[in-house]
PDB file of N, CA and C in Angstrom:
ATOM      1  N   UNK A   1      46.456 -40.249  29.839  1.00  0.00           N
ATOM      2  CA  UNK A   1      47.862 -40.435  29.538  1.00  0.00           C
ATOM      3  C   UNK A   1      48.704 -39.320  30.179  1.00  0.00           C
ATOM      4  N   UNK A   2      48.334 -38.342  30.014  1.00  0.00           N
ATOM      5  CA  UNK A   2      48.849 -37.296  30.416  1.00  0.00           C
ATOM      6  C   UNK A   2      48.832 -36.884  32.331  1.00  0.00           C
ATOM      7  N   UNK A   3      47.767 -37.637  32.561  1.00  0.00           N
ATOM      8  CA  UNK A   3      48.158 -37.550  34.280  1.00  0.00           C
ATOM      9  C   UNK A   3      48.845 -38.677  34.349  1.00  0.00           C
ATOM     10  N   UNK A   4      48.745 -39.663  33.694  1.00  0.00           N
ATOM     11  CA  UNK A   4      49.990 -41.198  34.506  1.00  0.00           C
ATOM     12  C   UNK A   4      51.634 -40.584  34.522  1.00  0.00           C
ATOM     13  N   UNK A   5      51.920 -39.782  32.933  1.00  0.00           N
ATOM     14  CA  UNK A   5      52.975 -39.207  32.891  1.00  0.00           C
ATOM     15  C   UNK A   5      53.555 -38.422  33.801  1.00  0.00           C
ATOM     16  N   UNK A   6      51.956 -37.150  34.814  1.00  0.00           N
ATOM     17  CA  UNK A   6      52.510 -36.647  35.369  1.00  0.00           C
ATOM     18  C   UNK A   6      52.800 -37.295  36.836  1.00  0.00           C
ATOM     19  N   UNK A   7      52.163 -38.285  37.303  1.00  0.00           N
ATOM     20  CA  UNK A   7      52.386 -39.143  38.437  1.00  0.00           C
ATOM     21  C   UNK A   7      53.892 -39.914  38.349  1.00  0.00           C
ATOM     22  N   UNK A   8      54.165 -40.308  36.789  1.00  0.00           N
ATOM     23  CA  UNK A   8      55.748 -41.144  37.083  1.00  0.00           C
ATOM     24  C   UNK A   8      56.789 -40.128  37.192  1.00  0.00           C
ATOM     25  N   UNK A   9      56.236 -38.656  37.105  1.00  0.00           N
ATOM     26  CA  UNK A   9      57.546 -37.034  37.344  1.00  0.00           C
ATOM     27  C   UNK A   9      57.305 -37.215  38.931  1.00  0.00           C
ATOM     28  N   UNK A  10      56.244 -36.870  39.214  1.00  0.00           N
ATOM     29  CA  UNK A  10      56.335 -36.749  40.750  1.00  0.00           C
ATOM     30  C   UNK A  10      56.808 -37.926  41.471  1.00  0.00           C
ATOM     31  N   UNK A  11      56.929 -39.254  40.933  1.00  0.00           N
ATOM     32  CA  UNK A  11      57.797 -40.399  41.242  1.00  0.00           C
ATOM     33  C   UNK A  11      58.490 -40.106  41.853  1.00  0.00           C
ATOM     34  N   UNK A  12      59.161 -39.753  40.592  1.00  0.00           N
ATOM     35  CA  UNK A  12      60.683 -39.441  40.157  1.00  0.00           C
ATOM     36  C   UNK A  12      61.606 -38.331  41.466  1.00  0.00           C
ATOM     37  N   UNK A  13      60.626 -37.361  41.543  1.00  0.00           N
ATOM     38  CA  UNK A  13      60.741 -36.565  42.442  1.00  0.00           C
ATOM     39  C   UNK A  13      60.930 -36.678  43.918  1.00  0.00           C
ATOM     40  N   UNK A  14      59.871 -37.479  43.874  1.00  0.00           N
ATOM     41  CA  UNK A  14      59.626 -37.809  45.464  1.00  0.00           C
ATOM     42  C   UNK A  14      61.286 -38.974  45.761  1.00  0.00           C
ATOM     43  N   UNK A  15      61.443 -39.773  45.377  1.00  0.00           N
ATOM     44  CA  UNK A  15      62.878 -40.440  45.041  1.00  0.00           C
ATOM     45  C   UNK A  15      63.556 -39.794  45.526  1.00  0.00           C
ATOM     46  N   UNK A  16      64.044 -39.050  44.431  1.00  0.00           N
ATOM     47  CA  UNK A  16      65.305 -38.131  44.505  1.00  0.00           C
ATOM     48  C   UNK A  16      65.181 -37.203  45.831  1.00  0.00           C
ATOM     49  N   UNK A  17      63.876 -36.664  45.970  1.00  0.00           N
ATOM     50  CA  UNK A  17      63.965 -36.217  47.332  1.00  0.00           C
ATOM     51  C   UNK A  17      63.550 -36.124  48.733  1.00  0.00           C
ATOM     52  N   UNK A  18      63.222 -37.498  48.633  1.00  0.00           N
ATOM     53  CA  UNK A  18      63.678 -38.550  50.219  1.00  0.00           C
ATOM     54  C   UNK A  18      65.039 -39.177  49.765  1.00  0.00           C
ATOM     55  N   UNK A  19      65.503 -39.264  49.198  1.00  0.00           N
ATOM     56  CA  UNK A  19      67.312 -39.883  49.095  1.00  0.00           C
ATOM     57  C   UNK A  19      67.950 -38.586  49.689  1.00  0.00           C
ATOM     58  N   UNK A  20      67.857 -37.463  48.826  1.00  0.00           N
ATOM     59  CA  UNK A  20      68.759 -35.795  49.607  1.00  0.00           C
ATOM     60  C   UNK A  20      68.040 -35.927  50.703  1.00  0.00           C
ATOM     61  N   UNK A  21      67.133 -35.875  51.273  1.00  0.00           N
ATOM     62  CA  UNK A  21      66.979 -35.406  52.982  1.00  0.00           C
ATOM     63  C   UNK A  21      67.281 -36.778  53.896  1.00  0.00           C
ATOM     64  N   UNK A  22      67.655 -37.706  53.227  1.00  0.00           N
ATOM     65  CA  UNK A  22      67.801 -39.456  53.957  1.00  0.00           C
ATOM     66  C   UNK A  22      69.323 -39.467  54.136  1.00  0.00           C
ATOM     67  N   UNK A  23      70.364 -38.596  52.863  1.00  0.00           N
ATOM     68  CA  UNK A  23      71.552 -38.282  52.442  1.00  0.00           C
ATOM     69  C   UNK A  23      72.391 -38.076  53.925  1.00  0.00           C
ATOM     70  N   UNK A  24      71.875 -37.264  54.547  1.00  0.00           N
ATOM     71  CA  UNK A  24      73.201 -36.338  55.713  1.00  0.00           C
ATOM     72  C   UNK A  24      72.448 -36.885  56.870  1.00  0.00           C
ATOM     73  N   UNK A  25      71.104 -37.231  57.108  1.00  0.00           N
ATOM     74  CA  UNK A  25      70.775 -37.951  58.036  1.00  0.00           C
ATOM     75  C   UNK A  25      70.988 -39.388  58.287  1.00  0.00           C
ATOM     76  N   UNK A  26      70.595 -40.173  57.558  1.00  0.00           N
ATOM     77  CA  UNK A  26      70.885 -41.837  57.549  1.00  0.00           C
ATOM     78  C   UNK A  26      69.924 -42.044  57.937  1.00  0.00           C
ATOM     79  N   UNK A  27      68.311 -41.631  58.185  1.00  0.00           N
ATOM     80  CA  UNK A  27      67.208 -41.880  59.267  1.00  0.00           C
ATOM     81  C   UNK A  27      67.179 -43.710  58.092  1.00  0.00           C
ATOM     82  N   UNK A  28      67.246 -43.734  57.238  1.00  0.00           N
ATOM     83  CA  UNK A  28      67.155 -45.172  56.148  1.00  0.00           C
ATOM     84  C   UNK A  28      68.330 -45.649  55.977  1.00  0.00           C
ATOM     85  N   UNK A  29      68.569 -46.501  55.948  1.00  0.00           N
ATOM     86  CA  UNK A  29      69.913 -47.439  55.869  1.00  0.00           C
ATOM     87  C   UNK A  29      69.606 -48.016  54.351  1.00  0.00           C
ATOM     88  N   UNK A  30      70.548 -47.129  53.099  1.00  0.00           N
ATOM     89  CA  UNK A  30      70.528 -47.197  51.442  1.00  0.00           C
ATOM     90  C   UNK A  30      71.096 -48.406  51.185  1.00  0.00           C
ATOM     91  N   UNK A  31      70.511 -48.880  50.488  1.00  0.00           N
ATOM     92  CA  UNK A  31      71.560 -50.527  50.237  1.00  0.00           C
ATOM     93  C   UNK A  31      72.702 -50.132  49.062  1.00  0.00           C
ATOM     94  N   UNK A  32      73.763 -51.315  49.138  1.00  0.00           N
ATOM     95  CA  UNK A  32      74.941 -50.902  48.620  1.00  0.00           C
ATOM     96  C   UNK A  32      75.221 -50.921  47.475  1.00  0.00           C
ATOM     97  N   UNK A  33      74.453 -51.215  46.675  1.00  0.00           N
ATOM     98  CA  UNK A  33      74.151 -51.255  44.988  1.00  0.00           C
ATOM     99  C   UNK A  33      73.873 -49.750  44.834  1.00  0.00           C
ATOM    100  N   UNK A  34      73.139 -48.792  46.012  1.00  0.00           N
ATOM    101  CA  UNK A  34      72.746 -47.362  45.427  1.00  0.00           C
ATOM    102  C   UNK A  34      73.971 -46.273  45.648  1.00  0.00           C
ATOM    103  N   UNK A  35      74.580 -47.345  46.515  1.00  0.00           N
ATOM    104  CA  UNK A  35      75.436 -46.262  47.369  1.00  0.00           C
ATOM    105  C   UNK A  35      76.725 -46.391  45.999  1.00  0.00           C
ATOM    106  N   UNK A  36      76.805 -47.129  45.433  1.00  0.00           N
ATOM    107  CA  UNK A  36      77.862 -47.703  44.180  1.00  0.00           C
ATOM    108  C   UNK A  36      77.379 -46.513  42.800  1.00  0.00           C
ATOM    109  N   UNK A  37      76.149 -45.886  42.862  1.00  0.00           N
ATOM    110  CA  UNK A  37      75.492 -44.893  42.501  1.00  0.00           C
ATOM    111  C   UNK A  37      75.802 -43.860  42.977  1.00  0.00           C
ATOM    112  N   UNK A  38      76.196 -43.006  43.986  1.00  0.00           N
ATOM    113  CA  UNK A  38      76.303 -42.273  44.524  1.00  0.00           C
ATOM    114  C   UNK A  38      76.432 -40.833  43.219  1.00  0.00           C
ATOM    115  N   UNK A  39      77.175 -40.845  42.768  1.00  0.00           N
ATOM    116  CA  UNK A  39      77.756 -39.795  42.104  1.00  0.00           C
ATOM    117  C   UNK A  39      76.687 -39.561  40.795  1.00  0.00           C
ATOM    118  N   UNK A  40      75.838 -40.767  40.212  1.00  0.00           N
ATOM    119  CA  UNK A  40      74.991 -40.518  39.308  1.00  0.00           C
ATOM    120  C   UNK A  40      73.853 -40.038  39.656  1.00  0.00           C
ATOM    121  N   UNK A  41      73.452 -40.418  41.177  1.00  0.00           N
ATOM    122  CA  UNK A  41      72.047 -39.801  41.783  1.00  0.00           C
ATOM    123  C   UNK A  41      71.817 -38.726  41.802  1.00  0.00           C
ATOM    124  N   UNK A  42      72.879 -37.965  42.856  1.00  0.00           N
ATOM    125  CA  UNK A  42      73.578 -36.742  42.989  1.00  0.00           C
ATOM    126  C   UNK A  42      73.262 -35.851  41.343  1.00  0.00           C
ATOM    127  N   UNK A  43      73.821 -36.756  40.189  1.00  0.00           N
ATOM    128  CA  UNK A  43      74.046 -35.952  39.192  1.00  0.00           C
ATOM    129  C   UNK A  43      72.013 -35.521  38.468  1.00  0.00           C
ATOM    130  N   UNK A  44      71.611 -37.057  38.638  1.00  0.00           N
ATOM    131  CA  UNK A  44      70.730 -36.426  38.556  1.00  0.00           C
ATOM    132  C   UNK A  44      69.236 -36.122  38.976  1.00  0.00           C
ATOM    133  N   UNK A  45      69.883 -36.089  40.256  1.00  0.00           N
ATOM    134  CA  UNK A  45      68.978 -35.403  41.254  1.00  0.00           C
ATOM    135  C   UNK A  45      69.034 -33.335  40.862  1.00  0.00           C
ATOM    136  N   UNK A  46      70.316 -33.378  41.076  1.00  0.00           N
ATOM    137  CA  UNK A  46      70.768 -31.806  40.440  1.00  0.00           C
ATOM    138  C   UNK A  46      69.905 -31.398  39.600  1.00  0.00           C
ATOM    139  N   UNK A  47      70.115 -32.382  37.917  1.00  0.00           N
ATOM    140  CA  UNK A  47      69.282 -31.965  37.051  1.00  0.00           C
ATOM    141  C   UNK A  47      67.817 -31.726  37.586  1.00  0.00           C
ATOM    142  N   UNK A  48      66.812 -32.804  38.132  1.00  0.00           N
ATOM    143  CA  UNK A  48      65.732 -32.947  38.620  1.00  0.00           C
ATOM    144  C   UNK A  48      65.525 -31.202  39.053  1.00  0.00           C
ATOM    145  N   UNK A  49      66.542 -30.691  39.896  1.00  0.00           N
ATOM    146  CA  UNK A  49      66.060 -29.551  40.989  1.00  0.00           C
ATOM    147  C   UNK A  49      66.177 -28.293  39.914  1.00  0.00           C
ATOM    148  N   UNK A  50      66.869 -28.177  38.859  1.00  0.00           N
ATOM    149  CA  UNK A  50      66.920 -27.455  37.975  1.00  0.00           C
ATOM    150  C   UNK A  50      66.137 -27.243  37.416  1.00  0.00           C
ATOM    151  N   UNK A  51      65.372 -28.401  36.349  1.00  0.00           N
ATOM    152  CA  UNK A  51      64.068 -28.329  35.697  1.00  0.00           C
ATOM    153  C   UNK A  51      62.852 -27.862  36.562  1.00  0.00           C
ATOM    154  N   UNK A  52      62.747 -28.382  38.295  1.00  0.00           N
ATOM    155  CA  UNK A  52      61.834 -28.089  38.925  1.00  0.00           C
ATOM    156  C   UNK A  52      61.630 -26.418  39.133  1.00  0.00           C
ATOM    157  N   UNK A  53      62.944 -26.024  39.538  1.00  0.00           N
ATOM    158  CA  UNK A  53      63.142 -24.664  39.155  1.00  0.00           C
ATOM    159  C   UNK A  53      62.509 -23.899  38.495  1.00  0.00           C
ATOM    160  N   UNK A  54      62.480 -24.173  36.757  1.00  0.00           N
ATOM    161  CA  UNK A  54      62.372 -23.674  35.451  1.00  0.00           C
ATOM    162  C   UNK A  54      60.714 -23.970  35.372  1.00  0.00           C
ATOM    163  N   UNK A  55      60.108 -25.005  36.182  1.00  0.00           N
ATOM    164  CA  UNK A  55      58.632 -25.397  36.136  1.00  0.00           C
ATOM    165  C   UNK A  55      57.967 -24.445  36.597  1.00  0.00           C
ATOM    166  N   UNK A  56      58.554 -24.192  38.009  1.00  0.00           N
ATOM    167  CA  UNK A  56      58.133 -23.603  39.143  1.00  0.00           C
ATOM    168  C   UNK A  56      58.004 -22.040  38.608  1.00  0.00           C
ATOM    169  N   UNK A  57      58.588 -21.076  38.550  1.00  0.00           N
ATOM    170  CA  UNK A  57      58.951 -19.677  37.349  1.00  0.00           C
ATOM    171  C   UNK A  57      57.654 -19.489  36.236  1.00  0.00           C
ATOM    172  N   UNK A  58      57.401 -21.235  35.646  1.00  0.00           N
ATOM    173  CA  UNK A  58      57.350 -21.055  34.575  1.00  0.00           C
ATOM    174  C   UNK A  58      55.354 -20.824  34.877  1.00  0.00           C
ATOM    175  N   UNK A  59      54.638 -21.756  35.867  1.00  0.00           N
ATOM    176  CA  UNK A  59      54.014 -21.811  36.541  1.00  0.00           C
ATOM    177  C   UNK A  59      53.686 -20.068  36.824  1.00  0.00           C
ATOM    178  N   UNK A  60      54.721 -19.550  37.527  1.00  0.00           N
ATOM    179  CA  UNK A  60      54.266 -18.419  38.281  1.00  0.00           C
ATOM    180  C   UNK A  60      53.629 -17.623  37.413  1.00  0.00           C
ATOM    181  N   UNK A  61      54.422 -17.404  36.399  1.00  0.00           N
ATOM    182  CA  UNK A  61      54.271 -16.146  35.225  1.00  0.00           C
ATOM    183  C   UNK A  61      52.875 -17.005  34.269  1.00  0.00           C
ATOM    184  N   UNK A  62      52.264 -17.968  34.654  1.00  0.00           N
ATOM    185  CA  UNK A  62      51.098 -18.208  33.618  1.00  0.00           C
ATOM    186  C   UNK A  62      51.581 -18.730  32.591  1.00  0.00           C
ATOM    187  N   UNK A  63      52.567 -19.215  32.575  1.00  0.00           N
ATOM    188  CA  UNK A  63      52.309 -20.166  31.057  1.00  0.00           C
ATOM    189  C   UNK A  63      52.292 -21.081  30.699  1.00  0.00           C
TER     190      UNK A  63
END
């Protein structure tokens, strides 16, 4: 249970960040239902990079 959980985070992740590096390039052409999203992805993609942050720290120091 606990690795499926951690496979649908790294989902999640991987998403959000091929959309930011797909964002200023266009190498993918986003369909227009996501692009109508724009401002919620963004919002929480943000969050996403924050928590990854706080993982990453949290990781370093062993705990």
């Amino acid at each position: 249970m606990r690795s499926m959980a951690k496979m649908i985070i790294f989902v999640v992740y991987l998403f959000f960040g091929i959309y930011f590096i797909n964002y200023p390039f266009e190498i993918v052409k986003i369909p227009a239902f996501i692009s109508t999203m724009e401002s919620w992805l963004l919002f929480i993609g943000g969050i996403l990079i924050i928590i990854g942050g706080i993982n990453f720290f949290r990781a370093s120091r062993g705990y």
